[in-house]
N, C-alpha and C. Protein backbone atom coordinates (compact mmCIF):
# COMPACT_ATOMS: atom_id res chain seq x y z
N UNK A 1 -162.43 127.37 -13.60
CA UNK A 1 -163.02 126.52 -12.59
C UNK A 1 -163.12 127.34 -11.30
N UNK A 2 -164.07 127.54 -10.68
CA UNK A 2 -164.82 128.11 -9.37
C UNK A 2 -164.46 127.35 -8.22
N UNK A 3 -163.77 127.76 -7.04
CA UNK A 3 -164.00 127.43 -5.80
C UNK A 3 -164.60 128.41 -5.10
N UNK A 4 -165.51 128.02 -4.13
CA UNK A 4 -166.02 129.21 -3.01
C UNK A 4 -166.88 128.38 -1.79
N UNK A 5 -166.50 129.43 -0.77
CA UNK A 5 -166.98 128.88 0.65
C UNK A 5 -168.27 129.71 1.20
N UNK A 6 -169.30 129.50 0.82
CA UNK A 6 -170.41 129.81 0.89
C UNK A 6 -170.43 130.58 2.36
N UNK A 7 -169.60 130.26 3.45
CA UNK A 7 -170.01 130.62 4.74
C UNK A 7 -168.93 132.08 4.88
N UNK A 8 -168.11 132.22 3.97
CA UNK A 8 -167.31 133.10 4.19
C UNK A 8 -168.19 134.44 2.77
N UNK A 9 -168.68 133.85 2.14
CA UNK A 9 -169.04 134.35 0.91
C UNK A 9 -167.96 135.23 0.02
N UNK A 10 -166.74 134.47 -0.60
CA UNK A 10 -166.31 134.86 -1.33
C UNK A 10 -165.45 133.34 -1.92
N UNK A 11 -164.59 133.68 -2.72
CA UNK A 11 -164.28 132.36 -3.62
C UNK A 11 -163.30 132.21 -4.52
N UNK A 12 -162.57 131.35 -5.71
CA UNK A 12 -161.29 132.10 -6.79
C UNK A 12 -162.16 131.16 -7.53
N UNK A 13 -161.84 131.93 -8.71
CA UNK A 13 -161.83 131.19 -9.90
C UNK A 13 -160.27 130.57 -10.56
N UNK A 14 -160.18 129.72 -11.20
CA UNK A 14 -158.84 129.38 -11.97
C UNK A 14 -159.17 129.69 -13.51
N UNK A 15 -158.15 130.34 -14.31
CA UNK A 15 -158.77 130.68 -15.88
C UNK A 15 -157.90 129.77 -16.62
N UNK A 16 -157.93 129.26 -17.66
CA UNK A 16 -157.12 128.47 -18.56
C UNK A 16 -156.08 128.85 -18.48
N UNK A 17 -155.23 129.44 -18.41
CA UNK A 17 -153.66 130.21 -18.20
C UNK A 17 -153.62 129.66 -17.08
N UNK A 18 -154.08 129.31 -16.05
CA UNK A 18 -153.93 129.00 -14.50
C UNK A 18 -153.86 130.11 -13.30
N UNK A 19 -154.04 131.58 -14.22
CA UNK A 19 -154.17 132.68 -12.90
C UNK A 19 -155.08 132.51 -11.96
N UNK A 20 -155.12 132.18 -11.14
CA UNK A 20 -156.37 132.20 -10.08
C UNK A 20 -156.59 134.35 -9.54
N UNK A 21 -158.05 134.30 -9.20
CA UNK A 21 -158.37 135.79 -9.25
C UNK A 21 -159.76 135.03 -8.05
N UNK A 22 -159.22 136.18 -6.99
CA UNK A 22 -160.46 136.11 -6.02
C UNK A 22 -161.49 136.72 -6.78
N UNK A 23 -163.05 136.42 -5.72
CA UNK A 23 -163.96 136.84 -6.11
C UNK A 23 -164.76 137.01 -4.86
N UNK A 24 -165.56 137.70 -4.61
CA UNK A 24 -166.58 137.87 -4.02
C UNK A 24 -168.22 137.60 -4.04
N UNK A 25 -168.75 137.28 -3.39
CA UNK A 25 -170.18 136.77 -3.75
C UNK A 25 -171.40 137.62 -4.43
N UNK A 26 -171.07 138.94 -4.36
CA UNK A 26 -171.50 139.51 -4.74
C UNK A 26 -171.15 139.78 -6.50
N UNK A 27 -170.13 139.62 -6.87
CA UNK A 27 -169.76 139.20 -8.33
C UNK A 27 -170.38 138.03 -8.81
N UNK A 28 -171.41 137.55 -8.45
CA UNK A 28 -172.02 136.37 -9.32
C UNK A 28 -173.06 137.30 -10.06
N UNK A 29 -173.12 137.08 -11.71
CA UNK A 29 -173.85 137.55 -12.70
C UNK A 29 -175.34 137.18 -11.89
N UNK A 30 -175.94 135.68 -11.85
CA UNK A 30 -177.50 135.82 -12.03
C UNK A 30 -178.11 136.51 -10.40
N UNK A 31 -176.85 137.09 -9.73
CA UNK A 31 -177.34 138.01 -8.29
C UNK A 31 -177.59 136.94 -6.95
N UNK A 32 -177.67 135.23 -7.37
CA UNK A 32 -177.67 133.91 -6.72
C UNK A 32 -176.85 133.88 -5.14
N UNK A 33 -175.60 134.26 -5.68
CA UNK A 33 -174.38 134.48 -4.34
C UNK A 33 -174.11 133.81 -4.02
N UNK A 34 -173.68 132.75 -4.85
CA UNK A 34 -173.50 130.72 -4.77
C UNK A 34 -172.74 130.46 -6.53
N UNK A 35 -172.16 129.83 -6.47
CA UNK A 35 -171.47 128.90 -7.75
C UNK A 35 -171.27 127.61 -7.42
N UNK A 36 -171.05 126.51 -8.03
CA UNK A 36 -170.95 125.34 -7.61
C UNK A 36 -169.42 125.43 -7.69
N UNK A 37 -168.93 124.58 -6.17
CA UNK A 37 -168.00 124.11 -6.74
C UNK A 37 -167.23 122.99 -8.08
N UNK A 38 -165.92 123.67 -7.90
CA UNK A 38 -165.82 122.85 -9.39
C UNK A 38 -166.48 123.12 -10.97
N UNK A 39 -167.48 124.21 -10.73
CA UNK A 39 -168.01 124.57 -11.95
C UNK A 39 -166.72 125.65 -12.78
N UNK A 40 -167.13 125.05 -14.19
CA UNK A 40 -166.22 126.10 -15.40
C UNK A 40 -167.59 127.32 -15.63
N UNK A 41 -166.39 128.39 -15.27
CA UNK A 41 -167.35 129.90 -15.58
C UNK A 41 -166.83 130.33 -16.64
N UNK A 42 -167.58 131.72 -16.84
CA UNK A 42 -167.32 132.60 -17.34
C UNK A 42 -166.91 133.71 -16.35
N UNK A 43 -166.40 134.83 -16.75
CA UNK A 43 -166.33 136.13 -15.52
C UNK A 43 -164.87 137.18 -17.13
N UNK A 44 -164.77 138.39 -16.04
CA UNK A 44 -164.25 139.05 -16.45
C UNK A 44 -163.58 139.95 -15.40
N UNK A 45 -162.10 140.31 -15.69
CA UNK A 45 -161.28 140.65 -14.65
C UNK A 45 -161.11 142.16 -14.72
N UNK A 46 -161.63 142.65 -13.29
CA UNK A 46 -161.34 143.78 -13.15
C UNK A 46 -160.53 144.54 -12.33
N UNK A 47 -160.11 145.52 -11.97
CA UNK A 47 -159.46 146.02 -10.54
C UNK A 47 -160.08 145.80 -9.50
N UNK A 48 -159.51 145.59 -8.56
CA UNK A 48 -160.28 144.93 -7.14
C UNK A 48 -159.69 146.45 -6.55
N UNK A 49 -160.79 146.07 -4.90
CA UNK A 49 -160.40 147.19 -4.13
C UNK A 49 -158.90 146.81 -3.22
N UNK A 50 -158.77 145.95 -3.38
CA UNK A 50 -157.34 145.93 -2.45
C UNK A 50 -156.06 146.05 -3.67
N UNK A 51 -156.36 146.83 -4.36
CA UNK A 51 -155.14 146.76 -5.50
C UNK A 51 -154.80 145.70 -6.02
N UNK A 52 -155.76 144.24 -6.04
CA UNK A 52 -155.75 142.95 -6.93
C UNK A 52 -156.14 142.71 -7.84
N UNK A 53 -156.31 142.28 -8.99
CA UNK A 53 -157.06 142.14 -9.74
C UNK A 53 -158.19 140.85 -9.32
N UNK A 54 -159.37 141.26 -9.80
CA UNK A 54 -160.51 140.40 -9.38
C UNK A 54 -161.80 139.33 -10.43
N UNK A 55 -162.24 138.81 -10.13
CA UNK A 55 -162.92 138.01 -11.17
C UNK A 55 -164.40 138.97 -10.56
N UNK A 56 -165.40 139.43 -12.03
CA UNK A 56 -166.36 139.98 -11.90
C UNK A 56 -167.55 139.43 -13.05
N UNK A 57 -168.53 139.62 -12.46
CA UNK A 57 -169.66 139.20 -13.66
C UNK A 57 -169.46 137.33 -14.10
N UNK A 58 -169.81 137.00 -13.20
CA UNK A 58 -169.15 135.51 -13.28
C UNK A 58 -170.62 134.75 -13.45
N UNK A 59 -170.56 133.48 -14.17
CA UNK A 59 -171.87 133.44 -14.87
C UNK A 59 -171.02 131.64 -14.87
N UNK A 60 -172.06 131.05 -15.34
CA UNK A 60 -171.68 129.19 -15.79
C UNK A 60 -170.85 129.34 -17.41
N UNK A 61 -169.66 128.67 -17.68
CA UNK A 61 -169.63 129.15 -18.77
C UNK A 61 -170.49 128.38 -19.91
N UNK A 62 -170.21 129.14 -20.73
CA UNK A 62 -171.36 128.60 -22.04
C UNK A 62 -170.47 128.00 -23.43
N UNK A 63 -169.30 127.32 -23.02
CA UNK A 63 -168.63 126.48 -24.09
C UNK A 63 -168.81 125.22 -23.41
């Protein structure tokens, strides 16, 4: 599940385990730079630049 503040442009996702992983607006798959809140994604976690791990390639999910 996706939260993000459009005016700050960045956002977390929550994954079924409950890790939450920032994200940035620029990590949205269709290049949009918007998710709805409350929407279930997809994404995939990579190394972030502040030594965090990060949510990347983030898309609507498709289950």
């Amino acid at each position: 599940m996706a939260s993000f503040d459009e005016r700050a442009g960045w956002g977390r996702v929550r994954g079924d385990d409950g890790q939450e992983l920032f994200f940035h607006c620029t990590a949205v798959a269709d290049g949009s730079r918007s998710i709805a809140q409350g929407a279930r994604v997809d994404y995939e976690v990579v190394p972030g630049h502040l030594g965090r791990w990060e949510a990347w390639d983030i898309e609507p999910a498709r289950r």
